[in-house]
Protein backbone atom coordinates (compact mmCIF):
# COMPACT_ATOMS: atom_id res chain seq x y z
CA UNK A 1 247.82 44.12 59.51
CA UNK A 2 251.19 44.36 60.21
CA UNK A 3 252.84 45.56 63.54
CA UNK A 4 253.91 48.84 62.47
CA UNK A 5 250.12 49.58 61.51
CA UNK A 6 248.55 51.08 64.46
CA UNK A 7 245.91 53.69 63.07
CA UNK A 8 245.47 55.92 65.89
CA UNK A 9 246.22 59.87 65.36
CA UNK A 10 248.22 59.58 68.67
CA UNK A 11 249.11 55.92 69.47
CA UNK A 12 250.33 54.99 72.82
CA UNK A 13 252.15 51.92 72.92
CA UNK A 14 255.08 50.98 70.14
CA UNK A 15 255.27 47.43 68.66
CA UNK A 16 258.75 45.93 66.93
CA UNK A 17 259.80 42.57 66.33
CA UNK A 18 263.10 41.44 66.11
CA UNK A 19 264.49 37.27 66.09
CA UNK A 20 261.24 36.57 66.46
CA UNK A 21 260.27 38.59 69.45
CA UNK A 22 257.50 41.37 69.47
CA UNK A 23 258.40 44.56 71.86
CA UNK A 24 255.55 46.41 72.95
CA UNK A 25 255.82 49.64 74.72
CA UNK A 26 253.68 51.72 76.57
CA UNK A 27 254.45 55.12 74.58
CA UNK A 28 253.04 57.64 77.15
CA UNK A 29 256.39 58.71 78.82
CA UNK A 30 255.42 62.52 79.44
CA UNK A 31 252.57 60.43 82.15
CA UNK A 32 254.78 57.74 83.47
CA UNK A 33 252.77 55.69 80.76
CA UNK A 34 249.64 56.25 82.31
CA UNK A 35 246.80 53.37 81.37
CA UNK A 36 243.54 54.67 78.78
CA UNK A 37 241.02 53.03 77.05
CA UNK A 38 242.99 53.91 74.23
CA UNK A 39 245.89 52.06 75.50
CA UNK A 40 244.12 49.10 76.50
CA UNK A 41 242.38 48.57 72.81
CA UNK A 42 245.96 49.31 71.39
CA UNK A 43 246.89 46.35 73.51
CA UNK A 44 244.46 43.79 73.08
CA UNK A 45 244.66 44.87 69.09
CA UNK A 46 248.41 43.90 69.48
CA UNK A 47 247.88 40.62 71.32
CA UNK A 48 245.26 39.74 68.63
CA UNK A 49 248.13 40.19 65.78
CA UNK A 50 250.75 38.91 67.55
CA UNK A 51 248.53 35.48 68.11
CA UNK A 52 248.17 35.71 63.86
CA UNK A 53 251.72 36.06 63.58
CA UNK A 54 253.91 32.69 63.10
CA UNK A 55 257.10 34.74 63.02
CA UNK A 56 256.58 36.35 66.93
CA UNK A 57 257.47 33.26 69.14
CA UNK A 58 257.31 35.51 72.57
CA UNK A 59 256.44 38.61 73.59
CA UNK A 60 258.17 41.33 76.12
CA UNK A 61 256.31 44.29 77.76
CA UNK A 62 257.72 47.51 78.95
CA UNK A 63 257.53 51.16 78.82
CA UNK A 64 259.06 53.91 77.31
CA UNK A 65 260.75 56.58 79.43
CA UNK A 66 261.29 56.13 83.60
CA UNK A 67 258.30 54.21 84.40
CA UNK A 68 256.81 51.21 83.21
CA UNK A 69 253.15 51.84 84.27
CA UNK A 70 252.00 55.18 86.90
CA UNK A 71 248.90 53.40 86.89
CA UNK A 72 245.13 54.83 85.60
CA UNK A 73 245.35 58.31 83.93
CA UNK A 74 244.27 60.58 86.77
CA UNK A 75 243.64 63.94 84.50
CA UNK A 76 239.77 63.27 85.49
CA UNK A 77 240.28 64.00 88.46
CA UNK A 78 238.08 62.60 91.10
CA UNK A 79 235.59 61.27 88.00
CA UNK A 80 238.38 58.99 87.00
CA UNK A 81 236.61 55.52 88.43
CA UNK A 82 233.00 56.63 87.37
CA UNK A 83 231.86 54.29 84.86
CA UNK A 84 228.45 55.81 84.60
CA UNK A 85 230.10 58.96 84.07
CA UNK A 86 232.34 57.28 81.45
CA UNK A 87 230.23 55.06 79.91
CA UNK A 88 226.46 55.06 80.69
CA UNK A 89 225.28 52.94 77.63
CA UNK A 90 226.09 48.77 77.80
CA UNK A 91 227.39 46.76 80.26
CA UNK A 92 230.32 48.88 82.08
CA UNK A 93 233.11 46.74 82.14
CA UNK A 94 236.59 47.10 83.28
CA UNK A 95 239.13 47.65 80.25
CA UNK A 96 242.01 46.43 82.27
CA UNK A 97 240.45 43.16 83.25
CA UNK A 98 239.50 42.96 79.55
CA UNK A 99 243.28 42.93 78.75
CA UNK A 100 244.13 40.91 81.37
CA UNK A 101 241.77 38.40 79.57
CA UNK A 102 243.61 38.31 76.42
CA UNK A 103 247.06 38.07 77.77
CA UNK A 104 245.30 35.19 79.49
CA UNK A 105 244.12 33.96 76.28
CA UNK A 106 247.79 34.07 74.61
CA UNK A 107 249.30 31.32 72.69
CA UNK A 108 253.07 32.86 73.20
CA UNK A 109 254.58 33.29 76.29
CA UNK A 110 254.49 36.95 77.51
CA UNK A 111 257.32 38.60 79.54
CA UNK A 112 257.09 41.82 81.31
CA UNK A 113 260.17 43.79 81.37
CA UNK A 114 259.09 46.59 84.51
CA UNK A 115 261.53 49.03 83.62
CA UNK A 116 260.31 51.82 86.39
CA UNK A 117 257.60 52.15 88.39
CA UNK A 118 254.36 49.77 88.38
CA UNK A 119 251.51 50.97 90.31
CA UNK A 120 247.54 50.07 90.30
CA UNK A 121 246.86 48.72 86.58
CA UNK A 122 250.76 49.17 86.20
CA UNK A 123 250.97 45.99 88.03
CA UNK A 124 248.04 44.30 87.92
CA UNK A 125 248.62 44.26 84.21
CA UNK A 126 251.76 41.91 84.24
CA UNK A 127 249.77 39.18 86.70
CA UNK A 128 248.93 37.14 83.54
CA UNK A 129 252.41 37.01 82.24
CA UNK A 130 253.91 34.40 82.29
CA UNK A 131 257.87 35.89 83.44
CA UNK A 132 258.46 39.11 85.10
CA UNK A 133 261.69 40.96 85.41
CA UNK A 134 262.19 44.10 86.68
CA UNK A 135 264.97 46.77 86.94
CA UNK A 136 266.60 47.05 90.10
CA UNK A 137 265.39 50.38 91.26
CA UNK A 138 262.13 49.60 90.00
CA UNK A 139 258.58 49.98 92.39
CA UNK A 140 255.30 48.53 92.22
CA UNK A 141 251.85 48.96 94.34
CA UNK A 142 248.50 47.34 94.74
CA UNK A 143 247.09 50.83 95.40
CA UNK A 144 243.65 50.25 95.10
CA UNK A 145 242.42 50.61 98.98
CA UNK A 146 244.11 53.90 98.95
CA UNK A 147 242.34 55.24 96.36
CA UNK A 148 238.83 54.51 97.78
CA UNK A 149 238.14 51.48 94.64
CA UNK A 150 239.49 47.79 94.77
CA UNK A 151 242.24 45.59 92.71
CA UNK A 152 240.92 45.29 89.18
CA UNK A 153 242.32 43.45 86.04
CA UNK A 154 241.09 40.27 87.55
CA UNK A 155 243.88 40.56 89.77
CA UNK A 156 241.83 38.81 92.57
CA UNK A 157 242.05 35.77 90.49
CA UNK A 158 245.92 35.80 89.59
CA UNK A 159 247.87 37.69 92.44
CA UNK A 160 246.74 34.95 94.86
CA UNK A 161 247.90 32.52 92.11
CA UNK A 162 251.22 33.73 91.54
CA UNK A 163 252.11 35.12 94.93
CA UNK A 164 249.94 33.46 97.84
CA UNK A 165 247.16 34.61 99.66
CA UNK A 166 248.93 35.82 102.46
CA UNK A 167 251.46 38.22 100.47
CA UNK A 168 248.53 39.40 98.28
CA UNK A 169 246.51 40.59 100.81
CA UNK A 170 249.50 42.18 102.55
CA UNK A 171 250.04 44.16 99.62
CA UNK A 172 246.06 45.24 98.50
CA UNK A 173 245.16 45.83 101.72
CA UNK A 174 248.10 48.08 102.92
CA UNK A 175 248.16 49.34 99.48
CA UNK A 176 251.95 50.30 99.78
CA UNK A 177 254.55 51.01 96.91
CA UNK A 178 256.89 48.39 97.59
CA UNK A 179 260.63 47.76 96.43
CA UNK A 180 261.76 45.82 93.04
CA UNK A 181 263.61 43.68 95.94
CA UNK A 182 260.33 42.96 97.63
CA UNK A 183 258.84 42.33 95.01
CA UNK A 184 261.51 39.74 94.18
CA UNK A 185 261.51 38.09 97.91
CA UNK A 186 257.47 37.72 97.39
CA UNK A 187 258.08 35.84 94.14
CA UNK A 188 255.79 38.20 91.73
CA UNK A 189 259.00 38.98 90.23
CA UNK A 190 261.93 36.54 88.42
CA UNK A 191 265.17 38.53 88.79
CA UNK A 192 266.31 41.75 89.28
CA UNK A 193 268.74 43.77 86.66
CA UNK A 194 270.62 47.73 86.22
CA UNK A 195 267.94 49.58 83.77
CA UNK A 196 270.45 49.55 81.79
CA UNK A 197 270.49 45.84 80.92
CA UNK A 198 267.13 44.78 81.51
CA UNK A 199 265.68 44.56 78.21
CA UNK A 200 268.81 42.92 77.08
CA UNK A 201 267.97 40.03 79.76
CA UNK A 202 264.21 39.78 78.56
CA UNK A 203 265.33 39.37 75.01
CA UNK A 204 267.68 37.04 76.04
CA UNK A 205 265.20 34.84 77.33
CA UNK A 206 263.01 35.56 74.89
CA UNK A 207 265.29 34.70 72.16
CA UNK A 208 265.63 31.20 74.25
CA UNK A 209 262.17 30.39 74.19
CA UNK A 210 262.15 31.43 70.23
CA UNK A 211 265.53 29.86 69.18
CA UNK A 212 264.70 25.75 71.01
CA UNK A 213 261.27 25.03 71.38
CA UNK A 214 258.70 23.97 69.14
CA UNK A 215 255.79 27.03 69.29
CA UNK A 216 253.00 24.68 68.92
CA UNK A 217 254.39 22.62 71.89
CA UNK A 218 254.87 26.04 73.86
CA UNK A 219 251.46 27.17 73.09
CA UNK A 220 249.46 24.49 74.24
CA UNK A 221 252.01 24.08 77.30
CA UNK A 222 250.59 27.62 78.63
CA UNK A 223 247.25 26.55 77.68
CA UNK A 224 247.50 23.83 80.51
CA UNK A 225 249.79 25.60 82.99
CA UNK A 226 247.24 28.93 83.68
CA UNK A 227 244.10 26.76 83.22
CA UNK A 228 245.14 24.08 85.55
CA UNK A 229 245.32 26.61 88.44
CA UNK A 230 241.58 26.93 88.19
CA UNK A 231 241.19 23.12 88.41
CA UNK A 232 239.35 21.51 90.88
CA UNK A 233 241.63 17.88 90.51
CA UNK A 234 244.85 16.60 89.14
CA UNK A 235 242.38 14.16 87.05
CA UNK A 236 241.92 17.13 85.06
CA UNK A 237 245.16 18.13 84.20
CA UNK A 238 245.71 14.05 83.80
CA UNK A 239 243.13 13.84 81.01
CA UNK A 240 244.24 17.27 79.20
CA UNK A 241 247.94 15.68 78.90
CA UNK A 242 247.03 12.74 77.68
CA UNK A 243 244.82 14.13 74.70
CA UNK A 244 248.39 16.51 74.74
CA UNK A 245 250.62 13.89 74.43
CA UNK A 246 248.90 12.11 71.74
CA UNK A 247 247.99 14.75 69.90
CA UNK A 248 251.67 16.14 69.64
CA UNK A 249 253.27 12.54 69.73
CA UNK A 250 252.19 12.35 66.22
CA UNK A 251 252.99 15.39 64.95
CA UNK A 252 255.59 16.55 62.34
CA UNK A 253 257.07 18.54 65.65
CA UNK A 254 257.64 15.50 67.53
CA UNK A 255 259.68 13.90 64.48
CA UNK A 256 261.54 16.70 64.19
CA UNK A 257 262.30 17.12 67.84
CA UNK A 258 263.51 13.76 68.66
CA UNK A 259 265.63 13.48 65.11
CA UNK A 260 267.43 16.63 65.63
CA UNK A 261 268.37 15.66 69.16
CA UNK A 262 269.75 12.15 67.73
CA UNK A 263 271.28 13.94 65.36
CA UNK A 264 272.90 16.34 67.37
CA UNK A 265 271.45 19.67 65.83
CA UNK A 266 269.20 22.57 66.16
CA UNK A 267 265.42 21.63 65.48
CA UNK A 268 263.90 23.24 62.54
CA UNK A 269 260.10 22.57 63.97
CA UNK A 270 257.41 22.88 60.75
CA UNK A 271 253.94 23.33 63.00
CA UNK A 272 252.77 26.69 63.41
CA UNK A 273 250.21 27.99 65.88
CA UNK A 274 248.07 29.30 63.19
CA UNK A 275 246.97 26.43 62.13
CA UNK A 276 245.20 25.58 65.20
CA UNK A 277 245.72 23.96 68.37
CA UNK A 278 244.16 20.59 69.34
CA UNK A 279 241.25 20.67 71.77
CA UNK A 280 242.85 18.99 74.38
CA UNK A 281 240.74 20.32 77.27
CA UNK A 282 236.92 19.81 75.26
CA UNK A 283 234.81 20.45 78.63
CA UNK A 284 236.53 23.75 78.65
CA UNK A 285 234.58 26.96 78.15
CA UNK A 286 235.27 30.09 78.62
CA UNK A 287 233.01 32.07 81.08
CA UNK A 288 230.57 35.40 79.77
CA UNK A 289 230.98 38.26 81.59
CA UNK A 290 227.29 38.98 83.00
């Protein structure tokens, strides 16, 4: 299926890609791009193709309109957060920690492109990618606490990862929307731009990624980077390289790589993602939800 074949009546995100880089956007811009179910599958359904696709080498999310994210759809009113309510048969899991999962689960590098504001699942959406940029009047909010629920999207997992304990629980347990510029001083974001320009700097970076690196190489690198913070020792992340290195030290890639750079010219790398990626980590597996 290709990326222009959602099948929803009323889709809410948009997919394109362009040198190599799939754009998704959250397509709700009358709500601020306020998060569904709906959305979420749309999402994960996106991720899925984009991990099938050898010609996306990155990925950018953003949002149509003013706002990146407002957050959970409210129109429920004070039934929003009811999951028996919602969903009384099966096990009642939380769809933006199922997303949250597969962005996890990515084999190209993901860059969030927070275009307006980022509240609740707005911003505990973009925890598990991997770059985040944000426009300079942008605002985000762990706003969880004030809302009577807690941080979801597995968010107690990664916001401790990517911004320290101490600045996490600043931000949950206050719950306050908080300035692009914080955000930026707190390191959950990479660099601040105009609106105008900010998609132009996540392609840019994007279209680095795509244009010099070998996508197996890149694939396998994020593998190791967001599993490693769960590690309990170095000797871990010791053994996983080496199976790594020799692994990819004999690849077509690695030729390739080390030839172009001799020969002074771009590297036309032949290994694609699709074929698989080498079990470099085999005493990994990956949790059930019970």
């Amino acid at each position: 299926m290709g990326f222009e074949e959602i099948t929803s009546e009323a889709p809410q995100i948009a997919t394109e890609v362009a040198d190599r880089v799939l754009t998704i956007t959250l397509n709700r811009p009358e709500r601020l791009n306020a998060w569904t179910g709906q959305m979420g599958g749309e999402l994960m359904a996106a991720f899925d193709r984009s991990d099938a696709d050898d010609e996306v080498r990155a990925v950018i999310v953003t949002g149509a309109g003013r706002g990146f994210c407002a957050g959970a759809d409210l129109g429920s009113g004070g039934d929003t957060f009811d999951y028996n309510k919602r969903a009384p048969q099966g096990p009642q899991r939380d769809n933006g920690g199922q997303f949250t999962l597969r962005v996890f689960q990515s084999t190209k590098p993901v860059i969030a492109a927070i275009n307006g504001p980022a509240v609740g699942v707005g911003a505990t959406m973009t925890l598990p990618m991997d770059i985040r940029l944000a426009a300079d009047d942008a605002r985000m909010g762990f706003v969880f606490a004030r809302r009577g629920i807690i941080p979801e999207a597995c968010s107690s997992w990664f916001l401790p990862r990517v911004v320290g304990i101490s600045r996490a629980m600043e931000w949950v347990s206050t719950g306050r929307v908080f300035s692009a510029q914080e955000g930026l001083e707190g390191g959950l974001l990479r660099s601040l731009h105009p609106g105008g320009e900010l998609l132009d700097a996540a392609n840019a970076l994007a279209r680095e990624i795509a244009e010099n690196t070998a996508p197996v190489s890149v694939a396998l690198a994020r593998r190791l980077m967001w599993r490693m913070l769960g590690a309990e020792h170095p000797m871990l992340a010791h053994r996983a390289d080496s199976r790594g290195m020799v692994s990819r030290g004999e690849s077509a890639d690695a030729v390739e790589g080390i030839t172009s750079f001799l020969e002074k010219r771009p590297a036309q790398f032949p290994d694609r993602v699709s074929d698989g990626l080498a079990d470099i980590m085999p005493w990994w597996r990956e949790p059930e939800f019970e």
